[in-house]
N, C-alpha and C. Protein backbone atom coordinates (compact mmCIF):
# COMPACT_ATOMS: atom_id res chain seq x y z
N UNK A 1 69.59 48.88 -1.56
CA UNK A 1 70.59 47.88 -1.24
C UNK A 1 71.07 47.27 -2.55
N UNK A 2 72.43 46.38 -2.51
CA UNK A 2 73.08 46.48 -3.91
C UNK A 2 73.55 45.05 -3.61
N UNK A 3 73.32 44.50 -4.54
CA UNK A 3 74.15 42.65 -4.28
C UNK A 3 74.11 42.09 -5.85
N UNK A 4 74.57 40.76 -5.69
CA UNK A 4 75.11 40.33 -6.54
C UNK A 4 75.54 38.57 -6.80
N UNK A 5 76.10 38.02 -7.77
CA UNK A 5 76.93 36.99 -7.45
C UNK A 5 77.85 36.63 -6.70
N UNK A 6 78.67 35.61 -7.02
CA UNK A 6 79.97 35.86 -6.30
C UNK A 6 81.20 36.65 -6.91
N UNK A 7 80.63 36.32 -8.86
CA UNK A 7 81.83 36.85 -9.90
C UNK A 7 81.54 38.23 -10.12
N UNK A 8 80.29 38.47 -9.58
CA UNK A 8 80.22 40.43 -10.30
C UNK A 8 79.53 39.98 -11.39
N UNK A 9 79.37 39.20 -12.27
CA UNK A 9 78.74 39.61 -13.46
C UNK A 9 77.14 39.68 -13.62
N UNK A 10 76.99 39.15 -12.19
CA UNK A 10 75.30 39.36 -12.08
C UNK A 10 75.39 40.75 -10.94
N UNK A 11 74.62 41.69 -11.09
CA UNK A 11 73.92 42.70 -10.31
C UNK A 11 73.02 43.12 -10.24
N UNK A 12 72.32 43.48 -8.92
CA UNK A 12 71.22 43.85 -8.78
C UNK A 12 70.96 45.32 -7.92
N UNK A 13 69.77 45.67 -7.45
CA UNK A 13 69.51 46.96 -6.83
C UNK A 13 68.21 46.59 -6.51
N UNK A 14 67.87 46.61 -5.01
CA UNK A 14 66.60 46.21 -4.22
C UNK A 14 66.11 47.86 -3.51
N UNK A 15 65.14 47.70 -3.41
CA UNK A 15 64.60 48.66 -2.35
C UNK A 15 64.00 47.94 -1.44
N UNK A 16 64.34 47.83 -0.37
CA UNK A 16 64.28 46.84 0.93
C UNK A 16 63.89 47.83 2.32
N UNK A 17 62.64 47.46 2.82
CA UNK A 17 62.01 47.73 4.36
C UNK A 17 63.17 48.10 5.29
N UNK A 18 62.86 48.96 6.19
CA UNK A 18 63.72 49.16 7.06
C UNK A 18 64.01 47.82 8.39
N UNK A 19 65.49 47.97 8.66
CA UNK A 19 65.26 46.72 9.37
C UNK A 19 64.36 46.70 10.94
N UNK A 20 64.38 45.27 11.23
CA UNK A 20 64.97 44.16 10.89
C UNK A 20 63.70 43.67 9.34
N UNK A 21 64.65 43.36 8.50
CA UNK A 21 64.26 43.06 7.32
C UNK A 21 63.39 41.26 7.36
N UNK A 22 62.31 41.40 7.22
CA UNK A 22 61.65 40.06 7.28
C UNK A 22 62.45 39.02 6.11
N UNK A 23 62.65 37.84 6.80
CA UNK A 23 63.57 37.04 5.81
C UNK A 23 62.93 35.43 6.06
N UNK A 24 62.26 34.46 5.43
CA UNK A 24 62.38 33.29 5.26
C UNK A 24 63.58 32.25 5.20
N UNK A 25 63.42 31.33 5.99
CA UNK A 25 64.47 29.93 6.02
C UNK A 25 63.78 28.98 5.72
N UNK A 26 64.19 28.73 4.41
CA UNK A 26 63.49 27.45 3.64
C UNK A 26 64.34 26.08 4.10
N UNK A 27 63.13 25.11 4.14
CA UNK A 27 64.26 24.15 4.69
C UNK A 27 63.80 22.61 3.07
N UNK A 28 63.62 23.33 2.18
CA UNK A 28 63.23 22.86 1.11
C UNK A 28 64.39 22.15 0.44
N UNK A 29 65.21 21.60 -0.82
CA UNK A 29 65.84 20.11 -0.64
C UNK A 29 66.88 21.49 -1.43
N UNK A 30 66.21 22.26 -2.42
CA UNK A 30 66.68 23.37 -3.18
C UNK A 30 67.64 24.76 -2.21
N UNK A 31 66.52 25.30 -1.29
CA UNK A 31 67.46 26.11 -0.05
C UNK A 31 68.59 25.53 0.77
N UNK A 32 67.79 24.44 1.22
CA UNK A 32 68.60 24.38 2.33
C UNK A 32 70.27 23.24 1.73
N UNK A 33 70.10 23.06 0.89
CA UNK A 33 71.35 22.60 -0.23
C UNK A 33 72.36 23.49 -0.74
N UNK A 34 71.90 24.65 -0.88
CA UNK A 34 72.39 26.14 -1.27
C UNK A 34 72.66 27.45 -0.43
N UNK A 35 71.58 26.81 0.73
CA UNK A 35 72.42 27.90 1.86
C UNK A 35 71.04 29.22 0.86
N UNK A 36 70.53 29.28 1.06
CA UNK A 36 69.06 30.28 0.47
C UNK A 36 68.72 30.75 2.03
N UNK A 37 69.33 32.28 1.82
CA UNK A 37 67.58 32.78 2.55
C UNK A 37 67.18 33.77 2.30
N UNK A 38 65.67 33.88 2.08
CA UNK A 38 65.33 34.37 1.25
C UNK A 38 64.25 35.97 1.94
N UNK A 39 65.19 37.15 1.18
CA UNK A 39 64.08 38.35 1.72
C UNK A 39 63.58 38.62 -0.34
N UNK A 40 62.11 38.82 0.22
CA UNK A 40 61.16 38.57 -0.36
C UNK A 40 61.21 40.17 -1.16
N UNK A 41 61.07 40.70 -2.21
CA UNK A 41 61.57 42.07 -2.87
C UNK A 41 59.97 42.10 -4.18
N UNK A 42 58.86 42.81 -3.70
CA UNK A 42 57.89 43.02 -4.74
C UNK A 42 58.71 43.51 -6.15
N UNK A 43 58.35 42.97 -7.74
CA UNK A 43 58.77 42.99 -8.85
C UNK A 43 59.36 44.27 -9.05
N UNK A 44 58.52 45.70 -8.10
CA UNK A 44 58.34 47.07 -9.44
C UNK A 44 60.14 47.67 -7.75
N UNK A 45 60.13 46.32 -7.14
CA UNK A 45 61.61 47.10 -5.94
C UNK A 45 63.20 46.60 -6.24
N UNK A 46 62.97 46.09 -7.16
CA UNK A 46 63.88 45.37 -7.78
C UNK A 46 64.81 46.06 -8.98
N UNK A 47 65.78 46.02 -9.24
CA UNK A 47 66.12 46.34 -10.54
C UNK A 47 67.28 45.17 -10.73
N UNK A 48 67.44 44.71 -12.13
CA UNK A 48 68.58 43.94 -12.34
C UNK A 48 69.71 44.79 -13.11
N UNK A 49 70.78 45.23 -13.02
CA UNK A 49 71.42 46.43 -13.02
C UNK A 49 73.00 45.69 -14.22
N UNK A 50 72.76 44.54 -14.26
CA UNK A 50 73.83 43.86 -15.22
C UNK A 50 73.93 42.24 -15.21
N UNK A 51 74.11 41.65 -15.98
CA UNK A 51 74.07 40.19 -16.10
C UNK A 51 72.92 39.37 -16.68
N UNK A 52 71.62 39.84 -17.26
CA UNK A 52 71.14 38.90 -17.70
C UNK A 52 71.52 38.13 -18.31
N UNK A 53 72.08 38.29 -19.40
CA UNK A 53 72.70 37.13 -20.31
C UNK A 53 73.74 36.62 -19.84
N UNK A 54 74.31 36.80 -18.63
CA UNK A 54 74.53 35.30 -17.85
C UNK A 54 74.05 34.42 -16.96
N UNK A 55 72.92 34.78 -17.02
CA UNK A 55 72.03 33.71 -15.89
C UNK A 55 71.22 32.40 -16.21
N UNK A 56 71.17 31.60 -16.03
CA UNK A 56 71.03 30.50 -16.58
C UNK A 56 69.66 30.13 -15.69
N UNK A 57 68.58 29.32 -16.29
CA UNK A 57 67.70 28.67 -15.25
C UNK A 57 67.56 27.23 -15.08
N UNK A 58 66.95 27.10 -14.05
CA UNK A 58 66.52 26.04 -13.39
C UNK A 58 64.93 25.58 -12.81
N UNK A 59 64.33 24.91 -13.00
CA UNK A 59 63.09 24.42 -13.34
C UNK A 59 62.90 22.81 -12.33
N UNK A 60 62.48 22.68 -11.12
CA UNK A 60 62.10 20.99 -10.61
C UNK A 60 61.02 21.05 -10.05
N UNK A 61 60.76 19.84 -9.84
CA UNK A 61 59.25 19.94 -9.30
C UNK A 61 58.00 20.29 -9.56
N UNK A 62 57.15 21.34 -9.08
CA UNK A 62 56.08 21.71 -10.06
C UNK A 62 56.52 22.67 -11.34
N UNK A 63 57.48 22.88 -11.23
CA UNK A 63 57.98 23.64 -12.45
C UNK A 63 58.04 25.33 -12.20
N UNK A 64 57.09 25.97 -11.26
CA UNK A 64 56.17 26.91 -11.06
C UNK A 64 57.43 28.32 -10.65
N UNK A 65 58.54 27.74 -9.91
CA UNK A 65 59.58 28.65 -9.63
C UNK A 65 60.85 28.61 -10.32
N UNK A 66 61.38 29.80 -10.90
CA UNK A 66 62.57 29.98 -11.89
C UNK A 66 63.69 30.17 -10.97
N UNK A 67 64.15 29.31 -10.73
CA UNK A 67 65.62 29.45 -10.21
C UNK A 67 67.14 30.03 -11.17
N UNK A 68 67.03 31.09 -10.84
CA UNK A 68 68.14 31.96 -11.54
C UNK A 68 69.51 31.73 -11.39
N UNK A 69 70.34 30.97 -11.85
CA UNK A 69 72.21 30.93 -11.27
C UNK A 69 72.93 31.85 -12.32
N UNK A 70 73.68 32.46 -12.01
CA UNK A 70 74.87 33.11 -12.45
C UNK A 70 75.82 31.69 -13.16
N UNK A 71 75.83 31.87 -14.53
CA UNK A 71 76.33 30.88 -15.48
C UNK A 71 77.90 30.94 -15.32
N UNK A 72 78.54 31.60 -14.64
CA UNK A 72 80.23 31.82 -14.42
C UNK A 72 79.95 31.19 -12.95
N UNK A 73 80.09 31.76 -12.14
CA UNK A 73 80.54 31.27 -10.63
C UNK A 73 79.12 30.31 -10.14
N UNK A 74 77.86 30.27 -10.89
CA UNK A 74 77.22 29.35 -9.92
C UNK A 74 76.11 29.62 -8.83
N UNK A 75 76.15 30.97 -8.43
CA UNK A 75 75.68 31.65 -7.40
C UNK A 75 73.91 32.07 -7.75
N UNK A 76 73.39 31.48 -6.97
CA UNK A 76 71.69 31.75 -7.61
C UNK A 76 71.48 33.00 -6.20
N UNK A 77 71.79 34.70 -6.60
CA UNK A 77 71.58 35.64 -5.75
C UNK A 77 70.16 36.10 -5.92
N UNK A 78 69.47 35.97 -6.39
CA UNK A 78 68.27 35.96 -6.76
C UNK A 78 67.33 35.02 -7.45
N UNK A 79 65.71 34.61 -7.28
CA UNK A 79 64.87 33.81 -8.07
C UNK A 79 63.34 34.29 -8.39
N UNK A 80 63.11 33.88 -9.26
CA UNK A 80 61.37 33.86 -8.81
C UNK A 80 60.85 32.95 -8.29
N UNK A 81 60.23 32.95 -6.54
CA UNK A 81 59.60 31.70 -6.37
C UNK A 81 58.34 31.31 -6.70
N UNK A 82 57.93 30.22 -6.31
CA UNK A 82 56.77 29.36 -6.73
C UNK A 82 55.51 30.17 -4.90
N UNK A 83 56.08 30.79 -4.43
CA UNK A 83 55.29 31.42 -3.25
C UNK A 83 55.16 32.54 -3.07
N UNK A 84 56.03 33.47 -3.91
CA UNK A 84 55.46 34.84 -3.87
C UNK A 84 55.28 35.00 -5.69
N UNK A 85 54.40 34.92 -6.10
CA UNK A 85 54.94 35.20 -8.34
C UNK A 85 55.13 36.68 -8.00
N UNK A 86 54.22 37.69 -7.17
CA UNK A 86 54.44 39.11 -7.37
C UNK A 86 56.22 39.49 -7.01
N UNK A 87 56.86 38.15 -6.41
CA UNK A 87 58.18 39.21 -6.58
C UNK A 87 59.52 38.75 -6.34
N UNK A 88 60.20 38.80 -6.12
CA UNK A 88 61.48 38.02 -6.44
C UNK A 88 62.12 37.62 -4.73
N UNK A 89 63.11 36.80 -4.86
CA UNK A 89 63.22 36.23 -3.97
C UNK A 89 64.86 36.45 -3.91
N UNK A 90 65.59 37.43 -2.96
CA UNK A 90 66.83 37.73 -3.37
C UNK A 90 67.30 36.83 -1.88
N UNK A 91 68.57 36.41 -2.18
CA UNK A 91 69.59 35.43 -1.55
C UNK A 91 70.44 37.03 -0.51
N UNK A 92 69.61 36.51 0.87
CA UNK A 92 70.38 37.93 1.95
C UNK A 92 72.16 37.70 1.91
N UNK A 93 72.31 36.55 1.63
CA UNK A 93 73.70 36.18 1.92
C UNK A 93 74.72 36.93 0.35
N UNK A 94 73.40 37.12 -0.23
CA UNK A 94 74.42 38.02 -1.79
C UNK A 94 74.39 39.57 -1.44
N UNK A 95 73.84 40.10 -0.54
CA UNK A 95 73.41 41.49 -0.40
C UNK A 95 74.98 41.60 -0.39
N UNK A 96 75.46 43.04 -0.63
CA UNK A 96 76.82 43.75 -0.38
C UNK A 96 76.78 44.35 0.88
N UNK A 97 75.86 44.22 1.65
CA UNK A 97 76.30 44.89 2.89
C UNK A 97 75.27 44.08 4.06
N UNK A 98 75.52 43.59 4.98
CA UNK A 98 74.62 42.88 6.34
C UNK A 98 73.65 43.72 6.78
N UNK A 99 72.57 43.13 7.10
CA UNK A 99 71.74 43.93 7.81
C UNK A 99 70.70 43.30 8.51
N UNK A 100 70.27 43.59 9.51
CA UNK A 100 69.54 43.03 10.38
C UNK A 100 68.58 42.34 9.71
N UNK A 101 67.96 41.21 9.79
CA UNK A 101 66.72 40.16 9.83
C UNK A 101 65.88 39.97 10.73
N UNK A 102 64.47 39.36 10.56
CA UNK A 102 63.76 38.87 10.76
C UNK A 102 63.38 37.98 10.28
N UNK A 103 64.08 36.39 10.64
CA UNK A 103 63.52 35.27 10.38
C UNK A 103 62.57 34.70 11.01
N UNK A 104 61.98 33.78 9.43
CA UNK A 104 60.87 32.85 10.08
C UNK A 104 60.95 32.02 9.10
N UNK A 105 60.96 30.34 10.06
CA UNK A 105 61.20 29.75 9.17
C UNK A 105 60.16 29.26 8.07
N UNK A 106 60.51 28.68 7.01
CA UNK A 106 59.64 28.28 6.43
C UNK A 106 59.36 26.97 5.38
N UNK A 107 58.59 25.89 6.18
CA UNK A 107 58.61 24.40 5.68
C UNK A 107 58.28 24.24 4.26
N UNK A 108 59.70 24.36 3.33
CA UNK A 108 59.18 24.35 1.91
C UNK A 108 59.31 22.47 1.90
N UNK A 109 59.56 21.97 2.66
CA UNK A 109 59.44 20.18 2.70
C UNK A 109 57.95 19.83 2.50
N UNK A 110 56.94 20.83 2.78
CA UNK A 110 55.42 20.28 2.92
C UNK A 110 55.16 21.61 2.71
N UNK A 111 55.72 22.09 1.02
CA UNK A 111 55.28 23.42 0.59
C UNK A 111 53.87 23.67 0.61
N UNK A 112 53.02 23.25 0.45
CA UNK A 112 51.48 23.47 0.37
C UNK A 112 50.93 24.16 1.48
N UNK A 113 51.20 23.11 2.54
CA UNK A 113 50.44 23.69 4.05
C UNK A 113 51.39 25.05 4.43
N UNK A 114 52.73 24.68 4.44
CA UNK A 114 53.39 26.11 4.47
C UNK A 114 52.98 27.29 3.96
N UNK A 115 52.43 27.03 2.64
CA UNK A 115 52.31 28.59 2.13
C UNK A 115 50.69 28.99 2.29
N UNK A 116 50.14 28.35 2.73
CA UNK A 116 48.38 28.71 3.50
C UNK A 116 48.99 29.12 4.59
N UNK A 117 50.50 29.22 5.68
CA UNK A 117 50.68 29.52 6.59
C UNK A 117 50.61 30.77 6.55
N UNK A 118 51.51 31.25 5.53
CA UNK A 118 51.99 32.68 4.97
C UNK A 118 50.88 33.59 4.64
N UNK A 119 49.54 32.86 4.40
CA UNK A 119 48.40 34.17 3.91
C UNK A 119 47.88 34.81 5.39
């Protein structure tokens, strides 16, 4: 699967589960502000295919997750979160093409107990 920013100058290339694709709804101050949802992509399924050197980061809270934006249009299509480190956290709404989900939501408001939910 192939996605991106909104300007093109960030791209990526996922290798993504067949659907329905398991997807998180963060209702955290960061997601749910940005419209994030997040399918979860282990490090070695990932490729970043153009744009590093326009991506800019972002750092709140425990510090622990790198929030990635595209330094032209703004668009954070991908991150590393603070709940999976093994793997990146791509924005379904940047994918280039729709595809079925499986949501569940997930209380990043009372991140702690949430992510003991997830083991």
């Amino acid at each position: 699967m192939q996605g991106g920013c909104h300007c093109g100058a960030v791209r990526f290339a996922a290798t993504l589960p067949e659907p329905p694709v398991p997807a998180l709804d963060c209702n955290c101050s960061v997601c749910s502000m940005t419209g994030f949802l997040h399918v979860i992509v282990p490090h070695q399924d990932f490729t970043l295919e153009q744009g590093a050197d326009k991506l800019t980061s972002y750092r709140f809270g425990s510090g622990a997750a790198e929030h990635l934006f595209c330094s032209l249009c703004g668009v954070k299509s991908f991150y590393q979160p603070r709940s999976h480190p093994e793997a990146w956290s791509v924005n379904a709404y940047c994918l280039d093409e729709p595809l079925a989900l499986a949501v569940t939501p997930f209380d990043g408001r009372h991140w702690e107990k949430a992510r003991k939910a997830l083991d």
